[in-house]
C-alpha atoms as a PDB file:
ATOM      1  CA  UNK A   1      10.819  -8.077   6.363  1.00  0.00           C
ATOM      2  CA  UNK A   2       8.827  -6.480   8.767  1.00  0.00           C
ATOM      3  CA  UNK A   3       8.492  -5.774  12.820  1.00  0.00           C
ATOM      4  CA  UNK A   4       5.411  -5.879  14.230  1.00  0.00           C
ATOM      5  CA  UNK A   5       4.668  -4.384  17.894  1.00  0.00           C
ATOM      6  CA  UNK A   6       2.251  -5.698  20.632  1.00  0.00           C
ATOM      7  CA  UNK A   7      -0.077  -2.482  21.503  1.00  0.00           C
ATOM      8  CA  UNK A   8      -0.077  -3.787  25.215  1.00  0.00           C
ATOM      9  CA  UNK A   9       3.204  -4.607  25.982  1.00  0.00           C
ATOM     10  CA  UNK A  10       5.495  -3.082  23.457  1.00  0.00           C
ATOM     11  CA  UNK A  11       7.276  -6.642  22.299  1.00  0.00           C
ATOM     12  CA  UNK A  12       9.195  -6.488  18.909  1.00  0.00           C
ATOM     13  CA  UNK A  13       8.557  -9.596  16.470  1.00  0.00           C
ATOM     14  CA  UNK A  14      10.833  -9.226  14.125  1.00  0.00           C
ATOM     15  CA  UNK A  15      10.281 -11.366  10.726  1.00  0.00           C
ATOM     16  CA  UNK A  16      14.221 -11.313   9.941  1.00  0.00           C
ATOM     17  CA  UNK A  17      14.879 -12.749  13.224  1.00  0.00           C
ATOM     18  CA  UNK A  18      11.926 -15.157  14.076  1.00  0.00           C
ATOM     19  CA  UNK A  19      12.194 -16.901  17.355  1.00  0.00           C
ATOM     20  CA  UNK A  20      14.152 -19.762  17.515  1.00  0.00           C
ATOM     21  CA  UNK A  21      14.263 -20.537  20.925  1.00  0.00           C
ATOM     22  CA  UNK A  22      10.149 -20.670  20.087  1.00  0.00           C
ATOM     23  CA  UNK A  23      10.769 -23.011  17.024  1.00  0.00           C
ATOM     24  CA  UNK A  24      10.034 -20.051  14.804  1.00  0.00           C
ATOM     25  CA  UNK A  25      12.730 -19.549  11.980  1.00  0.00           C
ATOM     26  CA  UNK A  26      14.092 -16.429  11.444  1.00  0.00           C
ATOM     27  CA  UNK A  27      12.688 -14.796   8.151  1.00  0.00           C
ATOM     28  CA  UNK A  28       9.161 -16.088   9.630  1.00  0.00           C
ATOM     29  CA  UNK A  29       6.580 -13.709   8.268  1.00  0.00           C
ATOM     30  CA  UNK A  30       3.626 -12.652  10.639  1.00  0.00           C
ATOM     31  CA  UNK A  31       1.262 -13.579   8.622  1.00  0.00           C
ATOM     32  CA  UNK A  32       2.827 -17.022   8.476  1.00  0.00           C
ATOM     33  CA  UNK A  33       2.873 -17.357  12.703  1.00  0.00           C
ATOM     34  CA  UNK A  34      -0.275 -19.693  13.715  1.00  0.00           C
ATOM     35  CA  UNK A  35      -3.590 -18.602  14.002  1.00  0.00           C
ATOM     36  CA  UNK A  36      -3.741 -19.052  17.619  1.00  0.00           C
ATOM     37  CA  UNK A  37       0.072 -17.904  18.156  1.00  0.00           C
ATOM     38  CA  UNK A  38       0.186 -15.175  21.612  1.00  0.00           C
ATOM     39  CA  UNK A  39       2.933 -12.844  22.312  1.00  0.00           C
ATOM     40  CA  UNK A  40       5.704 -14.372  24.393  1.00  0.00           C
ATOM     41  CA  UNK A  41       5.583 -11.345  26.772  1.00  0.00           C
ATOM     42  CA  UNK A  42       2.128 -11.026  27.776  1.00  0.00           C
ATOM     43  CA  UNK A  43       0.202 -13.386  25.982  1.00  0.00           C
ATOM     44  CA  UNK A  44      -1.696 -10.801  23.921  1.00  0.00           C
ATOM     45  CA  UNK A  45      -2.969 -12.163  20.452  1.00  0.00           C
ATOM     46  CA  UNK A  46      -2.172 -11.774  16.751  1.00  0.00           C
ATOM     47  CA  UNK A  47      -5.072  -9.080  16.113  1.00  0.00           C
ATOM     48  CA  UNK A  48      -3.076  -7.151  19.042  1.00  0.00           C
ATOM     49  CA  UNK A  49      -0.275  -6.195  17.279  1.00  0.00           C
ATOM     50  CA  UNK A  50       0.529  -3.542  14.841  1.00  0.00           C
ATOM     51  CA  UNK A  51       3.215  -3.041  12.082  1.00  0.00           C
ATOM     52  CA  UNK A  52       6.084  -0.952  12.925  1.00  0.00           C
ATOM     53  CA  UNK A  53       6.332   2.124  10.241  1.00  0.00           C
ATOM     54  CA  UNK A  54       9.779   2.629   9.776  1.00  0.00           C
END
């Protein structure tokens, strides 16, 4: 699982953990999150976040 990071705000997704309070399950891949899905932070879109090199 991965963690992918929004280039404008900073916000975390992180695959393992989803967001349930969102309706997203936890082990929810990115790639997997709608097309149209926005950050919850600051609204940003899918093509504005990165993955997180660990």
């Amino acid at each position: 699982m991965r963690s992918w990071v929004c280039m404008f705000c900073g916000y975390v997704y992180e695959e393992a953990e989803g967001i349930p309070d969102k309706g997203i399950p936890p082990g929810t891949r990115f790639e997997d999150l709608p097309a149209d899905w926005k950050c919850p932070d600051c609204d940003s879109g899918k093509a504005d976040f990165f993955v997180m090199e660990s």
